[in-house]
Protein backbone atom coordinates (compact mmCIF):
# COMPACT_ATOMS: atom_id res chain seq x y z
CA UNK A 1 11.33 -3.97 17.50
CA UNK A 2 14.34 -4.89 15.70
CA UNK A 3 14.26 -8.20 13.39
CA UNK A 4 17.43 -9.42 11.14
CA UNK A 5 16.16 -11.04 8.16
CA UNK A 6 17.17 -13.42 5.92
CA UNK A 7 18.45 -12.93 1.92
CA UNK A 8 16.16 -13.99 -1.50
CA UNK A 9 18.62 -14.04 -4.10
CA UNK A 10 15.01 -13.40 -6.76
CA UNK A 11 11.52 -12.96 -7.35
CA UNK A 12 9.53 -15.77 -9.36
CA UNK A 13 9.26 -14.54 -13.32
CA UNK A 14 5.67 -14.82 -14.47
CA UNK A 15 4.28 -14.30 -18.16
CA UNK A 16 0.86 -12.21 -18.87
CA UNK A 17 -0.76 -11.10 -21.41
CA UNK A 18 -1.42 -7.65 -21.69
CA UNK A 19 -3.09 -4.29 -23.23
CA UNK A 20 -1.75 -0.62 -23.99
CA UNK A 21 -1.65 1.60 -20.78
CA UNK A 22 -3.08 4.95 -19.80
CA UNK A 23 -2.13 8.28 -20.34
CA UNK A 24 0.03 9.19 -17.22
CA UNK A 25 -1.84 10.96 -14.75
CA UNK A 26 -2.24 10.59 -10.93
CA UNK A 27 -4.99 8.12 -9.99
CA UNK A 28 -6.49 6.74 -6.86
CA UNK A 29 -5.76 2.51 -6.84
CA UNK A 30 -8.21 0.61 -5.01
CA UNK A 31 -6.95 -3.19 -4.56
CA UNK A 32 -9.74 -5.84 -3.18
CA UNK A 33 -9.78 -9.37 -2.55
CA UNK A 34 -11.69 -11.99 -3.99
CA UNK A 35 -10.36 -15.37 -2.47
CA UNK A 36 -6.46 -15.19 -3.19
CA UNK A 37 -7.20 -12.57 -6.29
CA UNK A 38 -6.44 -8.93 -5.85
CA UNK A 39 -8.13 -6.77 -8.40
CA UNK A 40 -7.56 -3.14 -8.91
CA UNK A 41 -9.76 -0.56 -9.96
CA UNK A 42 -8.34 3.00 -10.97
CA UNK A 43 -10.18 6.24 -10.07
CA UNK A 44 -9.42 10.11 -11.08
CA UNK A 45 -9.98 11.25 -7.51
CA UNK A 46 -10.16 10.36 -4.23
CA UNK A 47 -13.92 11.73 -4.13
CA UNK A 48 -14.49 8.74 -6.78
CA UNK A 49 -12.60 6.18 -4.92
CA UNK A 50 -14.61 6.75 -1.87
CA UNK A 51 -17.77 6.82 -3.78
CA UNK A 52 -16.85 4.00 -6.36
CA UNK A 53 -17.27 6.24 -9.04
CA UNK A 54 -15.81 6.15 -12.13
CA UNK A 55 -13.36 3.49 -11.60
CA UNK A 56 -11.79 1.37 -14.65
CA UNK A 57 -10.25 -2.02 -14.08
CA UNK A 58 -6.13 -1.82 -13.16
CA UNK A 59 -5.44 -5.58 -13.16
CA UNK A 60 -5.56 -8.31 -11.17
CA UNK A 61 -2.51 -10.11 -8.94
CA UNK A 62 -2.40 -13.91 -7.29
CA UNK A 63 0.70 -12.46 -5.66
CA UNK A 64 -0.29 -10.21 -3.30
CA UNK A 65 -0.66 -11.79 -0.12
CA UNK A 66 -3.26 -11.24 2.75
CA UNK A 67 0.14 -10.17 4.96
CA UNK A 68 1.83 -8.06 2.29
CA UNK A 69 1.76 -4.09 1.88
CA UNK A 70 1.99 -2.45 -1.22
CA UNK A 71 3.17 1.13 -1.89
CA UNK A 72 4.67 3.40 -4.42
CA UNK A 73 7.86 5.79 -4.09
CA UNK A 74 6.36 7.62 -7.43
CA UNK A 75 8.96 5.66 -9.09
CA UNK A 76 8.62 2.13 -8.18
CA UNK A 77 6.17 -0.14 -6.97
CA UNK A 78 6.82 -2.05 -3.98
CA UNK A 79 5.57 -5.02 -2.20
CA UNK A 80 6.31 -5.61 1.35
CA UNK A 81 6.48 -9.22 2.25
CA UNK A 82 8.60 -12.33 3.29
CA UNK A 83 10.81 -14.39 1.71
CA UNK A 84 10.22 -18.17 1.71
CA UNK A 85 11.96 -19.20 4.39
CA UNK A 86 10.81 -15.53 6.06
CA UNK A 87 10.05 -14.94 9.56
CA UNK A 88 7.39 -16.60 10.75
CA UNK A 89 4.14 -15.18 12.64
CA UNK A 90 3.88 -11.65 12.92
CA UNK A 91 6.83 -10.48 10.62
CA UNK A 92 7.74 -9.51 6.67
CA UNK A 93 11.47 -8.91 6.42
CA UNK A 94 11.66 -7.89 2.48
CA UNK A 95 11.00 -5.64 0.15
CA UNK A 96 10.48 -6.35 -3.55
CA UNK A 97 10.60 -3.40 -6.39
CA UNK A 98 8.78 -3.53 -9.36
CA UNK A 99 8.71 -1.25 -12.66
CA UNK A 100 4.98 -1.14 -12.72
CA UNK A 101 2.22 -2.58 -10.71
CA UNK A 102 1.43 -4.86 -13.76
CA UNK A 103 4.37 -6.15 -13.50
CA UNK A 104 3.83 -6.68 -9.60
CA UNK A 105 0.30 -8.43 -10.50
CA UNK A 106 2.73 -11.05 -12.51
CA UNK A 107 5.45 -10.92 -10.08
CA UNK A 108 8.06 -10.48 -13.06
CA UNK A 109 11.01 -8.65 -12.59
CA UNK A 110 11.19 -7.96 -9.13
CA UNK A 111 14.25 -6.83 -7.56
CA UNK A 112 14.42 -7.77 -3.59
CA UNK A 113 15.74 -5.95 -1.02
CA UNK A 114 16.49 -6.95 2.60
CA UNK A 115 15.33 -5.09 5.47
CA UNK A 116 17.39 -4.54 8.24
CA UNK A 117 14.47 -4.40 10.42
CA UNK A 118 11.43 -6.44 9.97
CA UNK A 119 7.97 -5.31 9.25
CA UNK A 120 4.73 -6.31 11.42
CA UNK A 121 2.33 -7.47 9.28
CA UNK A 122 0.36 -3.98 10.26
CA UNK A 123 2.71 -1.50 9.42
CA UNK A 124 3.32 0.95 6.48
CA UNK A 125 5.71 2.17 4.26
CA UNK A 126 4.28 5.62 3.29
CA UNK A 127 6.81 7.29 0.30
CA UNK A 128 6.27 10.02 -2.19
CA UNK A 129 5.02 12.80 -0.16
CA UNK A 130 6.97 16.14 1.23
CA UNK A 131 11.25 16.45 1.02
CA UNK A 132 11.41 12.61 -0.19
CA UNK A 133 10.90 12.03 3.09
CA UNK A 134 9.55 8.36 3.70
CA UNK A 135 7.50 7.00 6.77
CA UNK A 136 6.96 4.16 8.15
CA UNK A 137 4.30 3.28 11.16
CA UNK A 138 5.18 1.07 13.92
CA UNK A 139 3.09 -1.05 16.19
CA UNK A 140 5.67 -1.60 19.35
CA UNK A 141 4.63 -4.64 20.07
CA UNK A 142 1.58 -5.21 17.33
CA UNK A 143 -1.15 -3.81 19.76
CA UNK A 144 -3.05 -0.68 18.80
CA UNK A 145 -0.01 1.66 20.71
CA UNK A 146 0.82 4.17 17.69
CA UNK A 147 4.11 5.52 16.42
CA UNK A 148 6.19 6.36 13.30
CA UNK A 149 9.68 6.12 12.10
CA UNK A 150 10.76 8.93 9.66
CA UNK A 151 13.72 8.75 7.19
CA UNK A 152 15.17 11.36 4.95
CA UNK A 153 15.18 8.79 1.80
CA UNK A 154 15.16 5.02 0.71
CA UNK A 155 19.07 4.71 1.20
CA UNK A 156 17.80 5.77 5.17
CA UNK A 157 14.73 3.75 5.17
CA UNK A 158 16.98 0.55 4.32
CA UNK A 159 19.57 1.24 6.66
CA UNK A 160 16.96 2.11 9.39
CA UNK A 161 18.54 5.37 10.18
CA UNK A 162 15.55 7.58 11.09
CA UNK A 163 15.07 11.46 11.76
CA UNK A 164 12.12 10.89 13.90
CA UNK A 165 10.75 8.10 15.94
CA UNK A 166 8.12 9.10 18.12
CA UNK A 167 4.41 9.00 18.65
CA UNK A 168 1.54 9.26 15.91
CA UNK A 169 -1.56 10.27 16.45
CA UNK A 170 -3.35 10.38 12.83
CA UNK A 171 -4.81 7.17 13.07
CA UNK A 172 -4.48 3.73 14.85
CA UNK A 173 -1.98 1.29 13.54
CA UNK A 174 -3.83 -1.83 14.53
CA UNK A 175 -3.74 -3.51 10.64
CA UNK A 176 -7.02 -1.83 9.82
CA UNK A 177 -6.17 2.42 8.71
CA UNK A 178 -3.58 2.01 6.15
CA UNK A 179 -1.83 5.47 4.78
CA UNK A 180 -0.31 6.43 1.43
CA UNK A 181 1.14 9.24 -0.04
CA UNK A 182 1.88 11.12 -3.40
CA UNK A 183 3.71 14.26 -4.51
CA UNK A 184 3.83 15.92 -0.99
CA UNK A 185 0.31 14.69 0.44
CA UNK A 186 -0.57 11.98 2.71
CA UNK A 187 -3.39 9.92 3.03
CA UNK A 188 -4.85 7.79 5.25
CA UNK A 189 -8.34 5.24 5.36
CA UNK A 190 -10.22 5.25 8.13
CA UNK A 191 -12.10 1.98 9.84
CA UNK A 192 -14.49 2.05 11.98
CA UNK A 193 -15.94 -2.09 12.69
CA UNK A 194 -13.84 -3.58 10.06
CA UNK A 195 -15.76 -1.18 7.57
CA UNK A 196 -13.84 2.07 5.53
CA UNK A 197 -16.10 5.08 6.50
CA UNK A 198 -14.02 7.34 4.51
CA UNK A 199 -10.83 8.91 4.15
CA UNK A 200 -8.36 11.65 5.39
CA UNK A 201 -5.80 13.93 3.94
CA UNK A 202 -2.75 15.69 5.27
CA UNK A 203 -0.93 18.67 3.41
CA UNK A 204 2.37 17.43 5.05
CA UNK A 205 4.59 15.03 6.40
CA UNK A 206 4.64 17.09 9.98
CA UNK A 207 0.69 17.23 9.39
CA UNK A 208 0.30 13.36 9.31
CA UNK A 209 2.65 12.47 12.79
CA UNK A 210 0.93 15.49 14.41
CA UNK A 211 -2.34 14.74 13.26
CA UNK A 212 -3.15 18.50 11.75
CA UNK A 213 -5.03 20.46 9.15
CA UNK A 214 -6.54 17.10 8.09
CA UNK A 215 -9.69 16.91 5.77
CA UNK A 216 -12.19 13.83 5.67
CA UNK A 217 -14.28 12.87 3.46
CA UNK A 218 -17.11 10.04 4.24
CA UNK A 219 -17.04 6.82 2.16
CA UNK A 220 -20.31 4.17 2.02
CA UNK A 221 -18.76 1.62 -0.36
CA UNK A 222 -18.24 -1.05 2.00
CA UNK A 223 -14.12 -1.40 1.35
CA UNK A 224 -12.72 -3.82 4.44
CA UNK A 225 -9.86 -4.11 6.21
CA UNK A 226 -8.13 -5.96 3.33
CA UNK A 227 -8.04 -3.43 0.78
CA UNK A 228 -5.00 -1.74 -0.76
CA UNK A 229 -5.07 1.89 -1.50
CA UNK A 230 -2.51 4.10 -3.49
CA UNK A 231 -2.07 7.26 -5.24
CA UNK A 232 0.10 6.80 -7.86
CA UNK A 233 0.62 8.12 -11.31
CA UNK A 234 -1.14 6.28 -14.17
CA UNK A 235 2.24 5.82 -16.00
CA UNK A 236 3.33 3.28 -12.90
CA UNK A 237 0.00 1.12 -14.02
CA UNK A 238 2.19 -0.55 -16.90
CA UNK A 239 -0.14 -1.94 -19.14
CA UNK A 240 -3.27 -4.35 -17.95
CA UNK A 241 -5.34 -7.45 -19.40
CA UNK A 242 -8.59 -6.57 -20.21
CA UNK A 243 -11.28 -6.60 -17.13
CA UNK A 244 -12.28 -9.65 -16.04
CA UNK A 245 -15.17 -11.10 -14.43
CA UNK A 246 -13.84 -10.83 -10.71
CA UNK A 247 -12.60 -6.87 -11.85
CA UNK A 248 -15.75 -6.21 -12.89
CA UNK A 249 -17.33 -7.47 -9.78
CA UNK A 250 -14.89 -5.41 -7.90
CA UNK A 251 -15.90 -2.24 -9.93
CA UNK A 252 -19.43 -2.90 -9.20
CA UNK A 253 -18.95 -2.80 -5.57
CA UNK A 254 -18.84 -6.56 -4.62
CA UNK A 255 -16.60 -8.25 -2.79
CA UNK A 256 -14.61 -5.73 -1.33
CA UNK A 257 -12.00 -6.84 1.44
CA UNK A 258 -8.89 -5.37 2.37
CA UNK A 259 -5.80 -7.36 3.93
CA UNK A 260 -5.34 -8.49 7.52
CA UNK A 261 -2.19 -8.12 8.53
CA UNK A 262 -1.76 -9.68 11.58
């Protein structure tokens, strides 16, 4: 469903105070909610995100809302979201870009770009996996009715000129599965009563919107259908405050919610 959306001429500029980053190396990003806190906790594998093993604090971000999607092009860090005078209800209608995800926890730096069609708040952007390709789900009509838009790049994405747009059958888009991607593979959660029970991969872009050769592993940490989940390499992390209290809540396991996005 086609939305025309309004122009933000910036993003608010906010100071932190920060820490050296890590070496670069793909991680597994975790983001969970805590009031209107996001923390995120980094993990060397999927195997350790879905068993909370292993995971070191990422940051934290006030600016993340409940209705926004965050992803990663393996070059950027994006936040999907509306502008403030937006479209109200259901939709976002803009993306902002960020150099790192610290500097999306701070909101400094952004650089906002209009959609030329809006967003439910339960759809994804899914970038970085095979050709450049980037995907994004679609609700028709924000029910649980599943389908997927496919463009050949961002240029495409922005311009909504799509390869593909047809159905999907790796998962529900209902604002609870959310799906990632990074160098070539695709990822998806999977929710079962509000609850993450664990997690599926695809080898491919054709794999995901067919719904083939996927892989599964269980997960019995508790994440909800707020969380935020990303592969992304470590070098995209920027550099982070020191853990906190709330971060080292989240890395214990507590308070884990995931965004509702509609």
């Amino acid at each position: 469903m086609n939305r025309k959306c309004f122009v933000l001429t910036s993003a608010a500029l906010v100071a932190g105070c920060l820490v050296t980053s890590a070496n670069a190396a793909v991680v597994f990003l975790a983001g969970t909610s805590s009031g209107s806190t996001t923390t995120w906790t980094q993990y060397a594998s999927l195997a350790d995100m879905a068993a909370n093993t292993g995971g070191s604090a990422a940051g934290s971000s006030g600016s993340v809302l409940n209705t926004d999607g965050v992803w990663t092009d393996g070059s950027y860090v994006y936040k999907t979201t509306a502008d403030a005078i937006g479209i109200g209800g259901s939709y976002n209608n803009i993306y902002v870009r960020y150099n790192t995800l610290a500097d999306l926890n701070s909101d400094t730096g952004g650089t906002v770009i209009n959609m030329t069609q809006g967003m439910y708040y339960n759809e994804d952007v899914i970038a970085g996996g095979t050709n450049g390709w980037i995907f994004r789900t679609a609700s028709f009509g924000g029910g649980t009715n599943v389908g997927m838009y496919a463009f050949n790049d961002m240029a495409n994405l922005l311009a909504n000129t799509y390869f593909y747009a047809n159905g999907f059958t790796a998962g529900a888009v209902d604002g609870a599965n959310q799906f990632w991607a990074y160098d070539g593979t695709y990822y998806g959660s999977n929710v079962v009563g509000g609850v993450v029970t664990g997690f599926t991969t695809w080898p491919s872009g054709p794999d995901l919107y067919n719904g083939t050769n996927a892989t599964t592993i269980s997960s019995s940490v508790g994440f909800d259908t707020n969380a935020h989940f990303l592969a992304i390499d470590s070098s995209l992390i920027g550099t982070v405050p020191a853990p906190s209290a709330i971060a080292l809540l989240g890395l214990a396991g507590v308070g884990m919610s995931r965004r509702r996005r509609a």
